[in-house]
C-alpha atoms as a PDB file:
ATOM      1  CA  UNK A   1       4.539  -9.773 -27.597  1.00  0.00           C
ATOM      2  CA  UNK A   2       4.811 -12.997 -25.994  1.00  0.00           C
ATOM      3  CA  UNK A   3       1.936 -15.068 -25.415  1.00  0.00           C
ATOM      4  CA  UNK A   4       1.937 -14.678 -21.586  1.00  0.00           C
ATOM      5  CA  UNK A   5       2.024 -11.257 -22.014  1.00  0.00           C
ATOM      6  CA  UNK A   6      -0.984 -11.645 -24.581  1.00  0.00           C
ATOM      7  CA  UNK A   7      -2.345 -13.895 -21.862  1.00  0.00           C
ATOM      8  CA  UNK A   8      -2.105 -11.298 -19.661  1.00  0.00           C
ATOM      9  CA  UNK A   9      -3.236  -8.476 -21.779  1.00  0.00           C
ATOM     10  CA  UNK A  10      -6.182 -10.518 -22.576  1.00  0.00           C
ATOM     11  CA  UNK A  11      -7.154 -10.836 -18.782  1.00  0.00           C
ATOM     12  CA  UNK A  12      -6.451  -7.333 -17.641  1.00  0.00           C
ATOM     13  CA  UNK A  13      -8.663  -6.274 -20.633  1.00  0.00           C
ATOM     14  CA  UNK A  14     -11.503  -8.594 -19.388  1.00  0.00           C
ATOM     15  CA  UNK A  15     -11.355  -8.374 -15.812  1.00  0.00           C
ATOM     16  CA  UNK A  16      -9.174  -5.418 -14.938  1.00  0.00           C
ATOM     17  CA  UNK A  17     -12.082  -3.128 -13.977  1.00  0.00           C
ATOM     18  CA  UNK A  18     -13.670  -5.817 -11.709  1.00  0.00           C
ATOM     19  CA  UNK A  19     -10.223  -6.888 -10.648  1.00  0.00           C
ATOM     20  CA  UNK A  20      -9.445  -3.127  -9.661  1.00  0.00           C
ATOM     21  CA  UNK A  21     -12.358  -2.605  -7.765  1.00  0.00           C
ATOM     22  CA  UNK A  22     -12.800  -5.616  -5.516  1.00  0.00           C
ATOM     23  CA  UNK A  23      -9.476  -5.366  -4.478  1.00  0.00           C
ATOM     24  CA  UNK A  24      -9.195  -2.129  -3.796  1.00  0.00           C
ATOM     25  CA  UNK A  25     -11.922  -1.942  -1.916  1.00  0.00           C
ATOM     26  CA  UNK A  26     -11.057  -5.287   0.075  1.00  0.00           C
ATOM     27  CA  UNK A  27      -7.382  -3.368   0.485  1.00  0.00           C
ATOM     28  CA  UNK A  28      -8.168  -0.012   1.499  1.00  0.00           C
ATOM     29  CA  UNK A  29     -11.226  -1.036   4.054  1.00  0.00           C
ATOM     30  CA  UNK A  30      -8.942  -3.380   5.803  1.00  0.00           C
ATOM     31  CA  UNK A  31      -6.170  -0.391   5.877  1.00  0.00           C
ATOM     32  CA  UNK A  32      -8.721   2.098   6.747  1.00  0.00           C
ATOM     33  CA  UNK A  33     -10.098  -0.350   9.453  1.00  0.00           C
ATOM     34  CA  UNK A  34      -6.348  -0.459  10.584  1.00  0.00           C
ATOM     35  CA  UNK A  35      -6.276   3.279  10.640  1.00  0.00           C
ATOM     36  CA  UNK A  36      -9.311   3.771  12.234  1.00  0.00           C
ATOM     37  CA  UNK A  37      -8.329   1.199  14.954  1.00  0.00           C
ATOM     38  CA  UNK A  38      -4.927   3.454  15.143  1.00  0.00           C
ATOM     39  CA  UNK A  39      -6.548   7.216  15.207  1.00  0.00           C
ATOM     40  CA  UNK A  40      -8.984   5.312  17.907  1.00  0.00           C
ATOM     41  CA  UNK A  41      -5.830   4.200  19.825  1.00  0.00           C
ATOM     42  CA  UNK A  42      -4.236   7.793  19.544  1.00  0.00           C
ATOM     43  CA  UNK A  43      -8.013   9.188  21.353  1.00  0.00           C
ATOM     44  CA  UNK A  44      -8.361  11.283  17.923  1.00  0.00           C
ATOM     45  CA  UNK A  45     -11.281  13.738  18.669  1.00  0.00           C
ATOM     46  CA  UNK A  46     -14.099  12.282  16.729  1.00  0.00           C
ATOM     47  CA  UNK A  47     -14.895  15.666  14.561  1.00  0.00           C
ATOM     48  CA  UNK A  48     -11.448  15.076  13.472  1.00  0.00           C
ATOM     49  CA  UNK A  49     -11.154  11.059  12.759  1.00  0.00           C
ATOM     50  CA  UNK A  50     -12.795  11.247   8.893  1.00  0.00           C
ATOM     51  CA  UNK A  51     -10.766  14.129   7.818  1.00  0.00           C
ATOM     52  CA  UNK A  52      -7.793  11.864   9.271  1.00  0.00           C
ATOM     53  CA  UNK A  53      -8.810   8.734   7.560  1.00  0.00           C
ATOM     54  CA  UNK A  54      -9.526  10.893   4.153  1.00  0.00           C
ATOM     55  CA  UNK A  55      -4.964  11.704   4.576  1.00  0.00           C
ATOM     56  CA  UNK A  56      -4.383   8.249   5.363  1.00  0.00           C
ATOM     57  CA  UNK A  57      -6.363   7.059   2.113  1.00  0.00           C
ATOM     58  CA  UNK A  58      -4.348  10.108   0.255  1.00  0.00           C
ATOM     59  CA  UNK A  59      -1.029   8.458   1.619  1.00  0.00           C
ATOM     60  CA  UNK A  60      -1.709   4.859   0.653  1.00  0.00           C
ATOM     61  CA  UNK A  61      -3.522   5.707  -2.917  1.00  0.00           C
ATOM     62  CA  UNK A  62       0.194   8.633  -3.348  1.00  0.00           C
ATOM     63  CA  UNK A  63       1.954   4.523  -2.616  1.00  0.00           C
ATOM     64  CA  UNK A  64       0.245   3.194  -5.564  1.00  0.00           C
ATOM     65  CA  UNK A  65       0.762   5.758  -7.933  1.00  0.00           C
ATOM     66  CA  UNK A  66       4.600   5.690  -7.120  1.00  0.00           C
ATOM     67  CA  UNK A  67       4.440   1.951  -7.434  1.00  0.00           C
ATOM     68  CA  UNK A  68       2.906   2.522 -10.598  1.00  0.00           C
ATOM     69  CA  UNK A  69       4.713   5.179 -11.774  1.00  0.00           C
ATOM     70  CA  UNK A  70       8.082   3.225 -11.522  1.00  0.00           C
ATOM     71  CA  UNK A  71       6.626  -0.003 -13.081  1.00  0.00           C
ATOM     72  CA  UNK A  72       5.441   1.795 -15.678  1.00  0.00           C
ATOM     73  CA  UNK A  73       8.291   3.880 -16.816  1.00  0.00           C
ATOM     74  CA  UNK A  74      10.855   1.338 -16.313  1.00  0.00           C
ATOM     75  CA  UNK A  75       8.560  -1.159 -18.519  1.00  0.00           C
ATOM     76  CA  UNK A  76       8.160   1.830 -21.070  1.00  0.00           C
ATOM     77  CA  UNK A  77      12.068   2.586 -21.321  1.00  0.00           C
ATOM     78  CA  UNK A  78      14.279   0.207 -20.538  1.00  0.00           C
ATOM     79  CA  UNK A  79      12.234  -3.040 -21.479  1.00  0.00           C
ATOM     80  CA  UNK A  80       9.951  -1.615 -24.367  1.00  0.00           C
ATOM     81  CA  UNK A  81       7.065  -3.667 -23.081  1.00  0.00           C
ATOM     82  CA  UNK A  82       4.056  -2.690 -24.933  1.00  0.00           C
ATOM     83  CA  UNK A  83       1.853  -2.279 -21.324  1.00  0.00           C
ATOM     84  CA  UNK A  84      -0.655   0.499 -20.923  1.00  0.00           C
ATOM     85  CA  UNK A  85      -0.249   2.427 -17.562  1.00  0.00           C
ATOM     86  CA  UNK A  86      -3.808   1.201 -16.260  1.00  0.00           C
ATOM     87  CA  UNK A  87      -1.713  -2.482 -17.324  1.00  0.00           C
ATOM     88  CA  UNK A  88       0.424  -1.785 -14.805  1.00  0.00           C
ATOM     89  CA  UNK A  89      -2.004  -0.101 -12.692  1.00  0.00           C
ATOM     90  CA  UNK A  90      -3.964  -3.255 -12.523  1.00  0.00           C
ATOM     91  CA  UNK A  91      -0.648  -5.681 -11.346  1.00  0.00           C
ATOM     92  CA  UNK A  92       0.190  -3.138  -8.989  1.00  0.00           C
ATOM     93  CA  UNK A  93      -3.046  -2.856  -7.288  1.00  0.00           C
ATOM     94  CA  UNK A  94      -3.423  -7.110  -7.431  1.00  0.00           C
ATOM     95  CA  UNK A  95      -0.263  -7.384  -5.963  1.00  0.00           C
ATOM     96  CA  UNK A  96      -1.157  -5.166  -2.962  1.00  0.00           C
ATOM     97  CA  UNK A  97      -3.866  -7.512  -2.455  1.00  0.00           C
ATOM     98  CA  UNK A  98      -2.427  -9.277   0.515  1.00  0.00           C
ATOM     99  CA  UNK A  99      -2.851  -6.048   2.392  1.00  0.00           C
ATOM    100  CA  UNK A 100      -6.373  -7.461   2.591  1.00  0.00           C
ATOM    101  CA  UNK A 101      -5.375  -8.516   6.113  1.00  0.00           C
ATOM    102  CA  UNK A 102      -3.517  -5.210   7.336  1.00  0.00           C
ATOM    103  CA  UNK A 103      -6.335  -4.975   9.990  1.00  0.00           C
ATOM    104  CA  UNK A 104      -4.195  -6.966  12.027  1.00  0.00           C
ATOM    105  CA  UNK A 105      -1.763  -4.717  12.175  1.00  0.00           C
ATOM    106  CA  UNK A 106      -3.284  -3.365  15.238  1.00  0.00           C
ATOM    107  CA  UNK A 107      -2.427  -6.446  17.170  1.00  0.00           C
ATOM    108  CA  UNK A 108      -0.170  -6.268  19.878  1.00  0.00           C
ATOM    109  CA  UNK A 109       3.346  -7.020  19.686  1.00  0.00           C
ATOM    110  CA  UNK A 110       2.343  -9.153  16.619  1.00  0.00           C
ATOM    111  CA  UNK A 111       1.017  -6.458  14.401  1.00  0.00           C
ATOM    112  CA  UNK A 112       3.539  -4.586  13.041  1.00  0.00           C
ATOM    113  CA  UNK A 113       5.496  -8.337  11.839  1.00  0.00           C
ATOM    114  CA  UNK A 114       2.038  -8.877  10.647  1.00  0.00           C
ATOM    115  CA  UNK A 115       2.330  -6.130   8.347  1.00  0.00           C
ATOM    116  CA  UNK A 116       5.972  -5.964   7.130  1.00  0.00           C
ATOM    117  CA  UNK A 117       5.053  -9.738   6.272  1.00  0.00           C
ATOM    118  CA  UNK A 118       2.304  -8.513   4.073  1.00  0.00           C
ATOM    119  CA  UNK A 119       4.054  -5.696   2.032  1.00  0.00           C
ATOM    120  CA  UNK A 120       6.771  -8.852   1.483  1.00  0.00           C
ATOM    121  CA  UNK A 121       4.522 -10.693   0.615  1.00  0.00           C
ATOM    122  CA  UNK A 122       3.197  -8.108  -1.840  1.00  0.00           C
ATOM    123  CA  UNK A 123       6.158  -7.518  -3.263  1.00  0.00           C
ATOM    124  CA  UNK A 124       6.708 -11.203  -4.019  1.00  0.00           C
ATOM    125  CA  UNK A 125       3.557 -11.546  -6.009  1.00  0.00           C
ATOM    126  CA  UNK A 126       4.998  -7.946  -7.821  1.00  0.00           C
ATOM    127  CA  UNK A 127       8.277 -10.175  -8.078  1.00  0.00           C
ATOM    128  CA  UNK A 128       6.671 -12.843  -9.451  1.00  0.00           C
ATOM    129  CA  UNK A 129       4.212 -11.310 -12.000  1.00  0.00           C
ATOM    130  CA  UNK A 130       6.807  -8.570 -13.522  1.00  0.00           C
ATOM    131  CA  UNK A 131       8.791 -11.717 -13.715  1.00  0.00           C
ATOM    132  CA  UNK A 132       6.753 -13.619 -15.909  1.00  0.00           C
ATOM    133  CA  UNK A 133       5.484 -10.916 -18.148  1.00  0.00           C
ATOM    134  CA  UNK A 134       8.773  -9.838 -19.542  1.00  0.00           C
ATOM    135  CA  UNK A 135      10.860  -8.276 -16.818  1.00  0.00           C
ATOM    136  CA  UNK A 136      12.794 -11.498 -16.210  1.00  0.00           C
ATOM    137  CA  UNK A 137      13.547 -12.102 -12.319  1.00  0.00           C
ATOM    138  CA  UNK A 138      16.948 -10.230 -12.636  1.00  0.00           C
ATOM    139  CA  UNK A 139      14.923  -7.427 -13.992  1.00  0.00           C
ATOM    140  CA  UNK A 140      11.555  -7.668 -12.061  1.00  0.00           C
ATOM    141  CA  UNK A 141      14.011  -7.574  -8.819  1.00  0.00           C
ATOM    142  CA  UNK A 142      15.782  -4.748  -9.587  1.00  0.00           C
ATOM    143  CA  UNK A 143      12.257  -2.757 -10.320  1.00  0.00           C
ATOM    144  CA  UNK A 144      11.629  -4.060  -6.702  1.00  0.00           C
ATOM    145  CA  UNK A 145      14.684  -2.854  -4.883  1.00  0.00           C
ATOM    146  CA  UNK A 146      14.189   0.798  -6.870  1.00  0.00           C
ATOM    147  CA  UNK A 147      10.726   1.158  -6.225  1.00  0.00           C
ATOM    148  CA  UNK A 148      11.310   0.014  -2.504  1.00  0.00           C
ATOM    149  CA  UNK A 149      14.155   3.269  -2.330  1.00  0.00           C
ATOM    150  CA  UNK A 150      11.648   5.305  -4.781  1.00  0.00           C
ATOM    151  CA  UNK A 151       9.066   4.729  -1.608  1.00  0.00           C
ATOM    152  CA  UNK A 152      11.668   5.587   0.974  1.00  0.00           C
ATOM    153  CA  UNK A 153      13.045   8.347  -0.896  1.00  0.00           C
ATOM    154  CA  UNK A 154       9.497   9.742  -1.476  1.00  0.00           C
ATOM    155  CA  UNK A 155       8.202   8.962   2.228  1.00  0.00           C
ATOM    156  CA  UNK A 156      10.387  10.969   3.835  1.00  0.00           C
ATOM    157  CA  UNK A 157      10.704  14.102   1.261  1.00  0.00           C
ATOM    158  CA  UNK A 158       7.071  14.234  -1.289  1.00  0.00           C
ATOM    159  CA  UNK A 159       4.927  12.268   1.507  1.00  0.00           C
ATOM    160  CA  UNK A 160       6.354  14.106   4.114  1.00  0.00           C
ATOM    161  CA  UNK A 161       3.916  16.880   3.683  1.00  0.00           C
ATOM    162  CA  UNK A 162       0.964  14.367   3.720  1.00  0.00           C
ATOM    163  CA  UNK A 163       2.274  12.936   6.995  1.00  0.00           C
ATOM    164  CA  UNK A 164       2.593  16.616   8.868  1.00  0.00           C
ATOM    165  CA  UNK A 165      -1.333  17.231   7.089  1.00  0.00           C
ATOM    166  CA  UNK A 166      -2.621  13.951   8.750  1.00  0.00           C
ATOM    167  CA  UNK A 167      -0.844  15.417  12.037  1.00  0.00           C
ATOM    168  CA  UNK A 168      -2.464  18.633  11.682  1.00  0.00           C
ATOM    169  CA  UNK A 169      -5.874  17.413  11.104  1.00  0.00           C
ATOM    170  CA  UNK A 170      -6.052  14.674  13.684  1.00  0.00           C
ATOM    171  CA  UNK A 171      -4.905  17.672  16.436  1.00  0.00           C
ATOM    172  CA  UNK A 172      -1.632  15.333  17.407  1.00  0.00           C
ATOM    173  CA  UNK A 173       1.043  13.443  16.198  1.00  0.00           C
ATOM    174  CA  UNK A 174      -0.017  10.458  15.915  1.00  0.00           C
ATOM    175  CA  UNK A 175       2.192   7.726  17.208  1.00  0.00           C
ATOM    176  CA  UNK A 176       2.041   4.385  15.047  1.00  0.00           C
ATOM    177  CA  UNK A 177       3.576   1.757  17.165  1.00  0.00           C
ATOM    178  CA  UNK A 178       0.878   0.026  18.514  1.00  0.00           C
ATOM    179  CA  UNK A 179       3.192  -1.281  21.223  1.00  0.00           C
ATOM    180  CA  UNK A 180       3.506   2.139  22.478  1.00  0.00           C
ATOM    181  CA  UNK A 181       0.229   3.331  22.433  1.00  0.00           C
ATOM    182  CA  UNK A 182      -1.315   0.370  24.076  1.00  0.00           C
ATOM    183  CA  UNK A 183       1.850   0.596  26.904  1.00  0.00           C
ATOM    184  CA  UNK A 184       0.550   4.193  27.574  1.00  0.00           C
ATOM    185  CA  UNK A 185      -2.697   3.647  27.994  1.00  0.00           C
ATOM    186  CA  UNK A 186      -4.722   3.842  31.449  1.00  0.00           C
ATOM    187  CA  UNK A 187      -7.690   2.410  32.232  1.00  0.00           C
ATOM    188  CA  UNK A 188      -9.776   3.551  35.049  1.00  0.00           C
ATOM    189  CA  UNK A 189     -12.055   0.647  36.295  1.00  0.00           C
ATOM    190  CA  UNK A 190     -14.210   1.085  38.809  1.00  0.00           C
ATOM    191  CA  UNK A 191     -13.266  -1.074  41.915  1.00  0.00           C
END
């Protein structure tokens, strides 16, 4: 073991549980805050808008463990680093933590750039950490691009079902271009 990986070790060990918590808290309110503002948007009936939030928190906590799944069993078998899954568990869920800001997603026409700029930027800091514990960048990028086709792979066949369930219990399908929503709805002012 290296001594940045020791490093590393060290301060997972210490801090992981309060490093876990405050940002996944800080990440899923703002992306709950981004859903809400969406299901809102959509005119979700209201007995309907928690169970709809509860699938959207099921979708993005199914992103982490496939995230964390890959890291973790390309770590295990092809680089032999000696990381525990909550190890990886712990970078993953740090390096989501620019999805602090994905409230403002719901921007118009800026939001959804907003956004795909986050999960780059998310991936970077992934990039950039799995680099410098032992991945190397050849090796930390290649994790990347397979866990970005792992996601798209798994969006539209395993989180499929979680997609149609969110559907079903918000009473619609939801649309999730904000553009589109906001360029459908009518306001009736009083004159």
């Amino acid at each position: 073991m290296t001594e940045l990986q020791q490093q590393l070790k060290d301060l997972i060990d210490a801090y992981g549980v309060a490093a876990i918590i405050i940002s996944l808290s800080l990440t899923s309110l703002s992306v709950a805050v981004g859903q809400g503002l969406l299901l809102l948007a959509n005119q979700v009936k209201a007995s309907r808008f928690v169970f709809s939030l509860l699938a959207s928190a099921v979708i993005f906590m199914a992103s982490l463990g496939v995230w964390t799944a890959m890291v973790y069993l390309v770590a295990e078998y092809y680089f032999q680093l000696p990381l525990t899954l909550w190890q990886i568990f712990v970078i993953v869920v740090v390096s989501f933590s620019p999805l602090t800001q994905a409230y403002l997603g719901i921007l118009p026409y800026f939001g959804s750039c907003i956004v795909r700029l986050l999960y780059l930027q998310s991936g970077l800091l992934l990039l950039l950490i799995l680099g410098g514990i032992g991945f190397g960048w050849k090796g930390a990028l290649w994790v990347l691009l397979g866990g970005l086709a792992v996601l798209v792979v798994a969006r539209f066949t395993l989180l499929q079902p979680l997609y149609w369930l969110q559907n079903r219990i918000a009473g619609k399908q939801l649309r999730r271009r904000y553009q589109a929503i906001i360029s459908d709805l009518r306001l009736d002012l009083p004159s």
